[in-house]
Protein backbone atom coordinates (compact mmCIF):
# COMPACT_ATOMS: atom_id res chain seq x y z
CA UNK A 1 -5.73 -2.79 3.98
CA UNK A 2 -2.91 -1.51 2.24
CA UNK A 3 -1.33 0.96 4.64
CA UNK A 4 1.33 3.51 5.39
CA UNK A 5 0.69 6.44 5.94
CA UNK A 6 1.57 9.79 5.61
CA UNK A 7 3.19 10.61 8.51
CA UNK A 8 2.54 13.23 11.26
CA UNK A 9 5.90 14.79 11.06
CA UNK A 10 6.80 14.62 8.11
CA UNK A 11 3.49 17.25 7.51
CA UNK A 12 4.64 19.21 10.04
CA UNK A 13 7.22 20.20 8.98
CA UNK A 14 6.52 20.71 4.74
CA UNK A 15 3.17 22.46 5.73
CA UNK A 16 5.24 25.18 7.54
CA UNK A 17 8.23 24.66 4.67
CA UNK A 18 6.15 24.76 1.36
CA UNK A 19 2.61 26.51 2.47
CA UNK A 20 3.30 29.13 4.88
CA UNK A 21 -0.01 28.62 6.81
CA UNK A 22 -0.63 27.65 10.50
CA UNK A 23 1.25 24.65 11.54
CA UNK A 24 -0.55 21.09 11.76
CA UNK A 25 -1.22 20.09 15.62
CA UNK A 26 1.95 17.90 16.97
CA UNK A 27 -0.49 15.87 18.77
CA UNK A 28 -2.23 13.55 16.53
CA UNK A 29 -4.24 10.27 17.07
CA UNK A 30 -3.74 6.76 16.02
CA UNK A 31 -0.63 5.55 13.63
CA UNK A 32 0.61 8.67 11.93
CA UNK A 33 -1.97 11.09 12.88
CA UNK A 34 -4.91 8.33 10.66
CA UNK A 35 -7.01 8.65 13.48
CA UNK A 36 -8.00 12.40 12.89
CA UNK A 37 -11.38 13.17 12.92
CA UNK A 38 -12.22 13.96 9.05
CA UNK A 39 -13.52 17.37 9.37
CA UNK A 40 -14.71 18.69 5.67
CA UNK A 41 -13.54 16.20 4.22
CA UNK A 42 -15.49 13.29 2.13
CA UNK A 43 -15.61 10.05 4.55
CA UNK A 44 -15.65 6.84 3.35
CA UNK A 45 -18.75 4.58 3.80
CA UNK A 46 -20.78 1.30 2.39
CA UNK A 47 -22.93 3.56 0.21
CA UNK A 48 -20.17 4.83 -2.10
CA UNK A 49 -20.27 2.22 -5.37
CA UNK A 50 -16.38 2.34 -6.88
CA UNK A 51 -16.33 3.17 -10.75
CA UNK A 52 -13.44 2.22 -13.27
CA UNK A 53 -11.36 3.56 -14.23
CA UNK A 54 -12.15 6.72 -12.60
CA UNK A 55 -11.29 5.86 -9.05
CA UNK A 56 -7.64 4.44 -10.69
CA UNK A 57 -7.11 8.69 -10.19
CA UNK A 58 -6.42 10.72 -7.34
CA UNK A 59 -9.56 11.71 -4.83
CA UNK A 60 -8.15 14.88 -3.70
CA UNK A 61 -11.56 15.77 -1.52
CA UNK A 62 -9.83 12.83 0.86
CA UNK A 63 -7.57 13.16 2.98
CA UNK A 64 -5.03 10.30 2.42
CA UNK A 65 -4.68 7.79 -0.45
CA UNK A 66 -1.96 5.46 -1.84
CA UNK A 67 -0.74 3.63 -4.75
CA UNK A 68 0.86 0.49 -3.31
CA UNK A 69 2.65 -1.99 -5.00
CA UNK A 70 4.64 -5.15 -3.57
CA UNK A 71 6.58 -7.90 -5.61
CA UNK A 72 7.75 -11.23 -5.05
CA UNK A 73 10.30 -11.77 -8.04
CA UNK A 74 13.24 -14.66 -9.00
CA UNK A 75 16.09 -13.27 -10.84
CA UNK A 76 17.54 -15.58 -13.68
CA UNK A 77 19.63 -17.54 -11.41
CA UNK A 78 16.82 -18.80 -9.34
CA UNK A 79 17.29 -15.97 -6.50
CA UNK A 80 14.26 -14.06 -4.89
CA UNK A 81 13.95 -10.70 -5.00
CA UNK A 82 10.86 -8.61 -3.36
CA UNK A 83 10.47 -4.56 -4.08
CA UNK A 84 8.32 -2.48 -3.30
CA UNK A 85 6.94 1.18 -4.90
CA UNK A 86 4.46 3.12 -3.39
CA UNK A 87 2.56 6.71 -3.79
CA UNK A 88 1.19 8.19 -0.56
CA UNK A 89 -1.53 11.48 -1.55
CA UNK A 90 -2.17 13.49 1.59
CA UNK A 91 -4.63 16.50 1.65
CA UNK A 92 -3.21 19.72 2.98
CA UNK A 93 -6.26 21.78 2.92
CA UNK A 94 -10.02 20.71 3.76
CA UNK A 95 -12.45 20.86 0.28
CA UNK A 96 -14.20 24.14 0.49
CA UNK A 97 -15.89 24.27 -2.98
CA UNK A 98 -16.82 21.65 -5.37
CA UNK A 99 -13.39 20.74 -7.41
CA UNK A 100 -13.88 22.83 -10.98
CA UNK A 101 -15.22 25.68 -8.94
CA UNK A 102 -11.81 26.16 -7.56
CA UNK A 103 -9.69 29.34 -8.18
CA UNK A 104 -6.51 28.90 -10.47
CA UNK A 105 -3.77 27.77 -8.52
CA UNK A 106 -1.23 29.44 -7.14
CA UNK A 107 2.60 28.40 -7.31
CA UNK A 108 2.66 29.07 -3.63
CA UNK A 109 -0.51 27.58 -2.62
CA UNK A 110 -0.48 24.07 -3.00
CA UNK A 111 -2.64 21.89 -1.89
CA UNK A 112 -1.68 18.34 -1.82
CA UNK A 113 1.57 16.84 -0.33
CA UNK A 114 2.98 13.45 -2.14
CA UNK A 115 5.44 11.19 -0.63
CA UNK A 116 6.73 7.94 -2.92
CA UNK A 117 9.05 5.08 -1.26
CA UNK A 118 10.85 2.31 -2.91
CA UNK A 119 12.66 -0.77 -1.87
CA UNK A 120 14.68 -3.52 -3.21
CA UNK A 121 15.62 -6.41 -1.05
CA UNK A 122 17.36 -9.93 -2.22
CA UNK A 123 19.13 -11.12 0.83
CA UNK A 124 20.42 -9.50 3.77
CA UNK A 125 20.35 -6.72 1.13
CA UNK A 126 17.60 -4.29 1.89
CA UNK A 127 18.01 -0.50 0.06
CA UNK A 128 15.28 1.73 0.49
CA UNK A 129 14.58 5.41 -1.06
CA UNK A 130 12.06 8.20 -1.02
CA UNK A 131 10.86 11.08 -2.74
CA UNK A 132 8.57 14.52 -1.79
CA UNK A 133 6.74 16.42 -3.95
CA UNK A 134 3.61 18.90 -4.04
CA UNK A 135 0.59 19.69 -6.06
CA UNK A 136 -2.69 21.22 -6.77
CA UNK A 137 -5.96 19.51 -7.20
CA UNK A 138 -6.81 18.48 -10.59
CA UNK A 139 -3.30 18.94 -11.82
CA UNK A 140 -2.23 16.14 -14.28
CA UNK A 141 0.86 17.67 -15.35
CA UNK A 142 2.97 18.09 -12.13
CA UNK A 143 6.05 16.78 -10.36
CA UNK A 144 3.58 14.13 -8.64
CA UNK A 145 0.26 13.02 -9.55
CA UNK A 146 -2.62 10.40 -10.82
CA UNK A 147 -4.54 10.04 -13.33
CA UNK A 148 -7.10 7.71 -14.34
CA UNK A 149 -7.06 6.99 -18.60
CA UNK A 150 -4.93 6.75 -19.60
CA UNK A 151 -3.66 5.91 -16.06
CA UNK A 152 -0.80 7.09 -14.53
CA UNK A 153 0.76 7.61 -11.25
CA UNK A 154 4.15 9.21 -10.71
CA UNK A 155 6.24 11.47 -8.50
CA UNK A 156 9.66 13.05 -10.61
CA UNK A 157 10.82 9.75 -12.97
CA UNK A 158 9.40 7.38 -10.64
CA UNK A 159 5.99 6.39 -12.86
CA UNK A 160 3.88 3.51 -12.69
CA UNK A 161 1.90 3.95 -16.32
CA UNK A 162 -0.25 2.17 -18.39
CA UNK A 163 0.67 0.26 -21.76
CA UNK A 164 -2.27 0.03 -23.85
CA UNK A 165 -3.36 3.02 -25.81
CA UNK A 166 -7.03 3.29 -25.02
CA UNK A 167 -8.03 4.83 -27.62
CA UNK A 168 -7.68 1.38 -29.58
CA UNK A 169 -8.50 -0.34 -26.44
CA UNK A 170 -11.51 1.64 -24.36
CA UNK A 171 -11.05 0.18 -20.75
CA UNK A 172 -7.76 -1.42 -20.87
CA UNK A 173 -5.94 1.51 -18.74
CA UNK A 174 -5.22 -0.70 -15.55
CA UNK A 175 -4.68 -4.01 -17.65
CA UNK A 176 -1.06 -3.61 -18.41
CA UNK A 177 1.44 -1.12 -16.61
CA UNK A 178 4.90 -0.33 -16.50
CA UNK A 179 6.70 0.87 -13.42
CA UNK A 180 10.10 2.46 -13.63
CA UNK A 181 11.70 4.07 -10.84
CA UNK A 182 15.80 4.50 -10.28
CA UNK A 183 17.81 6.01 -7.08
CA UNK A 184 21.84 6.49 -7.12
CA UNK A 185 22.99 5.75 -3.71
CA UNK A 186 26.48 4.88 -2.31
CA UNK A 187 26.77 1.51 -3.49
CA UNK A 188 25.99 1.79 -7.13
CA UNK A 189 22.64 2.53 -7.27
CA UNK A 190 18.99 0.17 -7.30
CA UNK A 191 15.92 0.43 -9.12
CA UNK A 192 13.43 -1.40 -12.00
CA UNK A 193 12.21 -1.30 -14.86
CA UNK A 194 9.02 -3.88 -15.36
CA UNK A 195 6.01 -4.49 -17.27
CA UNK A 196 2.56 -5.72 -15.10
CA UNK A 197 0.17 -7.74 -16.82
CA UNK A 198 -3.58 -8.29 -14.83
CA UNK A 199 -4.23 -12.06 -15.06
CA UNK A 200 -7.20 -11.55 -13.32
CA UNK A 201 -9.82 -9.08 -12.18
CA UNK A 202 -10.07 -6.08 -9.50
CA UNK A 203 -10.77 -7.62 -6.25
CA UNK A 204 -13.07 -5.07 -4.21
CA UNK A 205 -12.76 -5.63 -0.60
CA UNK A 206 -15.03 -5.53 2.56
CA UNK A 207 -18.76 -4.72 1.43
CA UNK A 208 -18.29 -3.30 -2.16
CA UNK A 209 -14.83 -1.64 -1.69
CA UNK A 210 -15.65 -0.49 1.70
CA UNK A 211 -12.91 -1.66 4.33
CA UNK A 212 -14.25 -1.24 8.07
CA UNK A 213 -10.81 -0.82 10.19
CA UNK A 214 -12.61 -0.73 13.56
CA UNK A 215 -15.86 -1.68 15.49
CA UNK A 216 -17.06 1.94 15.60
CA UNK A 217 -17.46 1.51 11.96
CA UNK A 218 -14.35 4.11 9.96
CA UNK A 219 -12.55 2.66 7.15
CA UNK A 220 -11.72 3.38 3.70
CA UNK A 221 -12.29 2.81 0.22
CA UNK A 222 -10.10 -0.48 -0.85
CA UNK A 223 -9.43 -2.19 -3.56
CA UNK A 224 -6.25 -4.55 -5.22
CA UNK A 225 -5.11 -5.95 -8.20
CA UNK A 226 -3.35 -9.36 -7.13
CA UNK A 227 -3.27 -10.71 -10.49
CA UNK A 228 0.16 -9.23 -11.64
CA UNK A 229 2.54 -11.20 -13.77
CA UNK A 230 5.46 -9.20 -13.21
CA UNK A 231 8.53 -8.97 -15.59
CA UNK A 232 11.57 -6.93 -16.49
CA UNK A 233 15.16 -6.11 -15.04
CA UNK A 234 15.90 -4.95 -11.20
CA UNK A 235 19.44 -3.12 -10.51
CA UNK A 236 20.58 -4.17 -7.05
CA UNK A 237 24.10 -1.99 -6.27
CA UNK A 238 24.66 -1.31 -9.37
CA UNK A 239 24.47 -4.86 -10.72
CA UNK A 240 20.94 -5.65 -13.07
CA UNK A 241 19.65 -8.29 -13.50
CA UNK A 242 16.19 -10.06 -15.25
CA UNK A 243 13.41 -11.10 -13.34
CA UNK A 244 9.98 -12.29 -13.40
CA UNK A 245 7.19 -13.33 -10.48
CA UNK A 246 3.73 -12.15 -8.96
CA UNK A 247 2.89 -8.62 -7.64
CA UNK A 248 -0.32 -7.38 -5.68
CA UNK A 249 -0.96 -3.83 -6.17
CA UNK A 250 -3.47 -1.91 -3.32
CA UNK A 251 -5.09 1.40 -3.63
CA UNK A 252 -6.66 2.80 -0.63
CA UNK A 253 -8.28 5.89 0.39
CA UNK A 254 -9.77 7.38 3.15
CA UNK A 255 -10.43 10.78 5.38
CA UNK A 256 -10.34 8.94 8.62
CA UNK A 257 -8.32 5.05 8.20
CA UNK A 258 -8.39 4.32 12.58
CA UNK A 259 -9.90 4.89 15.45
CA UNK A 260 -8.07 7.15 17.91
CA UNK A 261 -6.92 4.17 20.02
CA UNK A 262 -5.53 2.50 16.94
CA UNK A 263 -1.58 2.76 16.66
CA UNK A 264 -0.59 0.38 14.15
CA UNK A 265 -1.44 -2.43 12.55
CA UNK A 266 -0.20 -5.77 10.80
CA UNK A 267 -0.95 -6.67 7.07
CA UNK A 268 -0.24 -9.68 4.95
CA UNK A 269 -1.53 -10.25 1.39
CA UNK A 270 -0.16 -13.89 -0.25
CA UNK A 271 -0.47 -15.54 -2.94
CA UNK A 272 -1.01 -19.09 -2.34
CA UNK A 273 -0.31 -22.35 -4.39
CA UNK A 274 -3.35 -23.07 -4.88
CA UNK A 275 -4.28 -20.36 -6.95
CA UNK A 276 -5.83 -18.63 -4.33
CA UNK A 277 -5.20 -15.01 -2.80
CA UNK A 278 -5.69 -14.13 0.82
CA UNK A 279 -5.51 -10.72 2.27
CA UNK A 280 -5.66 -10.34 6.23
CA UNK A 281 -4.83 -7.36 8.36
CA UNK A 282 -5.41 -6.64 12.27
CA UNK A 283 -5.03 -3.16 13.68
CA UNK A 284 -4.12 -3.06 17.23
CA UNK A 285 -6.82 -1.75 19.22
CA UNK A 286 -10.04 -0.51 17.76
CA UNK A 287 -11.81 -4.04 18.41
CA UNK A 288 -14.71 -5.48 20.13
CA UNK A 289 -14.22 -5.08 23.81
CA UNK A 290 -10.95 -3.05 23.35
CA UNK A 291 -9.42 -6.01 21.37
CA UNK A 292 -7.64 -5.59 18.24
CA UNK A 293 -9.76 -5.04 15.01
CA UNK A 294 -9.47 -7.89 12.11
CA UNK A 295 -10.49 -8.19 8.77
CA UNK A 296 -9.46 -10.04 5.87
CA UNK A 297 -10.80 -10.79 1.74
CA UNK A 298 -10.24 -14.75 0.54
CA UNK A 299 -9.92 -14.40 -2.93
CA UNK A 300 -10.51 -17.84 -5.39
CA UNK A 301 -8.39 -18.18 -8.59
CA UNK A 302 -11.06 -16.49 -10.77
CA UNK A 303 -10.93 -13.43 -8.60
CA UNK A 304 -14.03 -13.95 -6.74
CA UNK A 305 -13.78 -12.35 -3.09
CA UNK A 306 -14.97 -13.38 0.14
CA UNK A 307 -14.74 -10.72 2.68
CA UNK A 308 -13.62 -12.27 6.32
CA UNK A 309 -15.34 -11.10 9.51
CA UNK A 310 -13.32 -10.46 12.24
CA UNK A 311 -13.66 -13.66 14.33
CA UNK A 312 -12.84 -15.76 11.16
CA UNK A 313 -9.07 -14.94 10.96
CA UNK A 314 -6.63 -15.98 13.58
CA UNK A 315 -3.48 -13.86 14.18
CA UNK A 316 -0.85 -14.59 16.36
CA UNK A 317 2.82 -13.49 16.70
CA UNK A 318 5.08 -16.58 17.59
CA UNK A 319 8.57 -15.11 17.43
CA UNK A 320 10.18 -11.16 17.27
CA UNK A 321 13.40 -10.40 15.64
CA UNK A 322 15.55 -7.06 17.01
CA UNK A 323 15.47 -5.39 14.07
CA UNK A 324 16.14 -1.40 13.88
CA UNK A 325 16.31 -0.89 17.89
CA UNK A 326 12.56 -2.80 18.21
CA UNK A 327 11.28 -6.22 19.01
CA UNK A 328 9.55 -6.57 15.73
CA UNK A 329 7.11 -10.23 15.11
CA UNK A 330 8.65 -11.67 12.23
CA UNK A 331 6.80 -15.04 12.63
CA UNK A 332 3.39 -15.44 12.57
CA UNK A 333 0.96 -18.26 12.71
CA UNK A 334 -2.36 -17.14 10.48
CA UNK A 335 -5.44 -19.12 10.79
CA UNK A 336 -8.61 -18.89 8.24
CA UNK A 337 -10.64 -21.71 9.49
CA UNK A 338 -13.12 -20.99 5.88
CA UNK A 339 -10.63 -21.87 4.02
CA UNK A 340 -9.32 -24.56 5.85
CA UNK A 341 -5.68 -23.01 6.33
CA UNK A 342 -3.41 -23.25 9.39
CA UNK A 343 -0.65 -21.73 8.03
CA UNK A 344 3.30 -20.19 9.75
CA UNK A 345 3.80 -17.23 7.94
CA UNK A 346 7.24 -16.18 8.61
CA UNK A 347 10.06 -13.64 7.26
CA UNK A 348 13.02 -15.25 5.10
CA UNK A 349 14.99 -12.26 6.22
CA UNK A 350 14.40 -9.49 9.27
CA UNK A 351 16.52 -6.61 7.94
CA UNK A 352 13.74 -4.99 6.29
CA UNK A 353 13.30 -1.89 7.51
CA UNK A 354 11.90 1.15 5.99
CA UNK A 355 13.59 3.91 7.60
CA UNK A 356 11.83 6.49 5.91
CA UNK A 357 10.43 9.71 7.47
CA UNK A 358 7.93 7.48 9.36
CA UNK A 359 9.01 4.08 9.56
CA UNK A 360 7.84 1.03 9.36
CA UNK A 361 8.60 -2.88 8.55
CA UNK A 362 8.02 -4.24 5.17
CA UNK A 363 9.11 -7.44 3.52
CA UNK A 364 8.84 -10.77 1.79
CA UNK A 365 7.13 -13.67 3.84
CA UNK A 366 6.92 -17.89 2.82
CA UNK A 367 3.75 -19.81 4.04
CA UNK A 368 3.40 -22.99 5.30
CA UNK A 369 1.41 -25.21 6.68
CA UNK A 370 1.45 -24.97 10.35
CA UNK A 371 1.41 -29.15 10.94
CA UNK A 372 3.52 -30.40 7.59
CA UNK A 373 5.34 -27.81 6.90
CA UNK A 374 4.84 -27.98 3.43
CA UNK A 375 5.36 -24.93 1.38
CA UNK A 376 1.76 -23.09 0.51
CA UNK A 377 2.94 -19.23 -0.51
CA UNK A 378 4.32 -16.32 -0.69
CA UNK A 379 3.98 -12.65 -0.30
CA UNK A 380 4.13 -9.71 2.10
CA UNK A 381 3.82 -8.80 5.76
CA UNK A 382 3.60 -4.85 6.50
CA UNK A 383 3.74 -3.98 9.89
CA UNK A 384 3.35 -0.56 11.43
CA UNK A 385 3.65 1.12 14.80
CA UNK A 386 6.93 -1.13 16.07
């Protein structure tokens, strides 16, 4: 599942700053309010059949939706790196008429709210930034927005774009990217500049791109690209450097993500040596019984998924780290019995903390295998709720 979301309080407050209607209610249910009922608008379900690259855009009759993007890099000296970029969408206003049936928009009356975050760690070295921004549906020249061909997602200068000019190259919108995105800070400033390139398909996950996230049956519409060969040049306090590795890139949508119950959940997507790819989240509560709900996609090297039912992933927390003021599970032992894996999944580094306007833990994880110890993978553990 691929995650954050846009945050209770942080639409409290620019709802009453930016649109001058009624405040939001305070009270909201599950993680960041993502267990609202969906009123008006469009709900996700098994029925819905994804379409490319249309649904690389912006689905504005949803409620939430992100852009999601984590890296696990080496910089020329041998050093890892992980970053992170993502663009959160969040509908301020239910759909009340059909999209190009909509009055011309107002300066004042926006109504979409975007939120972008980005992180670079190496280290003990963790800096984190984030941007606001608003918008009106169907606008594809605005201070935030996304757009299917060619593609291209971006909040102020923080862009992730396509490379291949589809008029030469019909389809090719989401095959190569380029993400750029920069923040001064106090110690000299962090950002990237780096060029994607798919080495293998769209992976669709749960029944056709429909993720359940609970036993009563809500979810979203979900599906990655974990085929990125990532290269370029990441500035780390005000020091750049070049760097290459893998990325997995999630786009999610949804008008209701969790049950009311639901406050958080735990989310690791790695990239294994085999070749293989293995995505696996629980969200705590929501489950059979009143257990936590768990899904997962096993994905071979040619990019063909297998979606994992809840009682075929194993997910247990062996160790917390204080991290931020909370007891936060930074070690993990992560069981897929199909795919024969007993793996300890566990966090080179605890300081990663996203202390955004909701926050939340984020960072790169190693693999291995639970008896040897030998090395099997890397990638990234998102956890939510702490």
């Amino acid at each position: 599942m691929r995650r954050i979301a846009i945050l209770a309080a942080l639409l409290a407050a620019l709802w009453l700053a930016g649109c001058g209607e009624e405040s939001p209610p305070t009270e909201t249910a599950g993680f960041a309010g993502l267990g609202q009922e969906a009123g008006d608008f469009v709900q996700a379900h098994e029925d819905i059949r994804l379409s490319f690259p249309e649904d690389h855009a912006a689905h504005p009759d949803y409620r939430i939706e992100w852009w999601y993007l984590t890296a696990n890099l080496e910089d020329e000296r041998g050093e890892p790196l992980g970053l992170q970029w993502t663009l959160f969408r969040q509908a301020l206003t239910e759909p009340r008429e059909p999209l190009d049936e909509r009055p011309e928009p107002s300066p004042w009356a926006a109504d979409q709210l975007w939120m972008a975050h980005m992180a670079v760690s190496r280290g003990e070295t963790h800096r984190v930034a984030e941007r606001f921004a608003r918008s009106h549906s169907g606008q594809d020249d605005g201070q935030a927005g996304a757009v299917a061909e060619p593609f291209r997602a971006w909040i102020d200068h923080w862009q992730l774009a396509t490379r291949v000019d589809t008029s030469d190259e019909p389809g090719g919108t989401f095959t190569e990217l380029t993400l750029t995105a920069h923040q001064d800070d106090a110690h000299g400033g962090f950002g990237y500049d780096l060029t994607l390139v798919a080495e293998g398909p769209l992976v669709l996950h749960g029944v056709g791109g429909f993720s359940q996230k609970s036993a009563d049956g809500q979810g979203s519409m979900y599906y990655s690209q974990p085929f990125w060969r990532v290269e370029g040049e990441v500035t780390l306090d005000g020091e750049t450097r070049a760097v290459s590795g893998r990325g997995w890139l999630d786009r999610e949508w949804s008008s209701q993500l969790l049950g009311p119950e639901q406050q958080g959940w735990d989310w690791f997507s790695l990239h294994l040596e085999s070749g293989h790819k293995l995505m696996a989240f629980q969200l705590r509560g929501g489950g059979a019984d009143g257990g936590d709900y768990r899904s997962g996609t096993w994905i071979d090297p040619e990019g063909e998924p297998t979606a994992l039912a809840p009682d075929e992933i194993g997910m247990t927390p062996l160790a917390t780290q204080r991290v931020a003021g909370r007891e936060v599970p930074t070690r993990w032992r992560l069981e897929i019995p199909r795919a024969g894996l007993d793996m300890i999944v566990e966090a080179p580094h605890a300081e990663r903390w996203m202390d955004t306007s909701v926050a939340y833990w984020e960072g790169e994880v190693i693999a291995r295998d639970a008896e040897s110890g030998d090395n099997l993978g890397i990638g990234y553990l998102e956890m939510t709720g702490y």
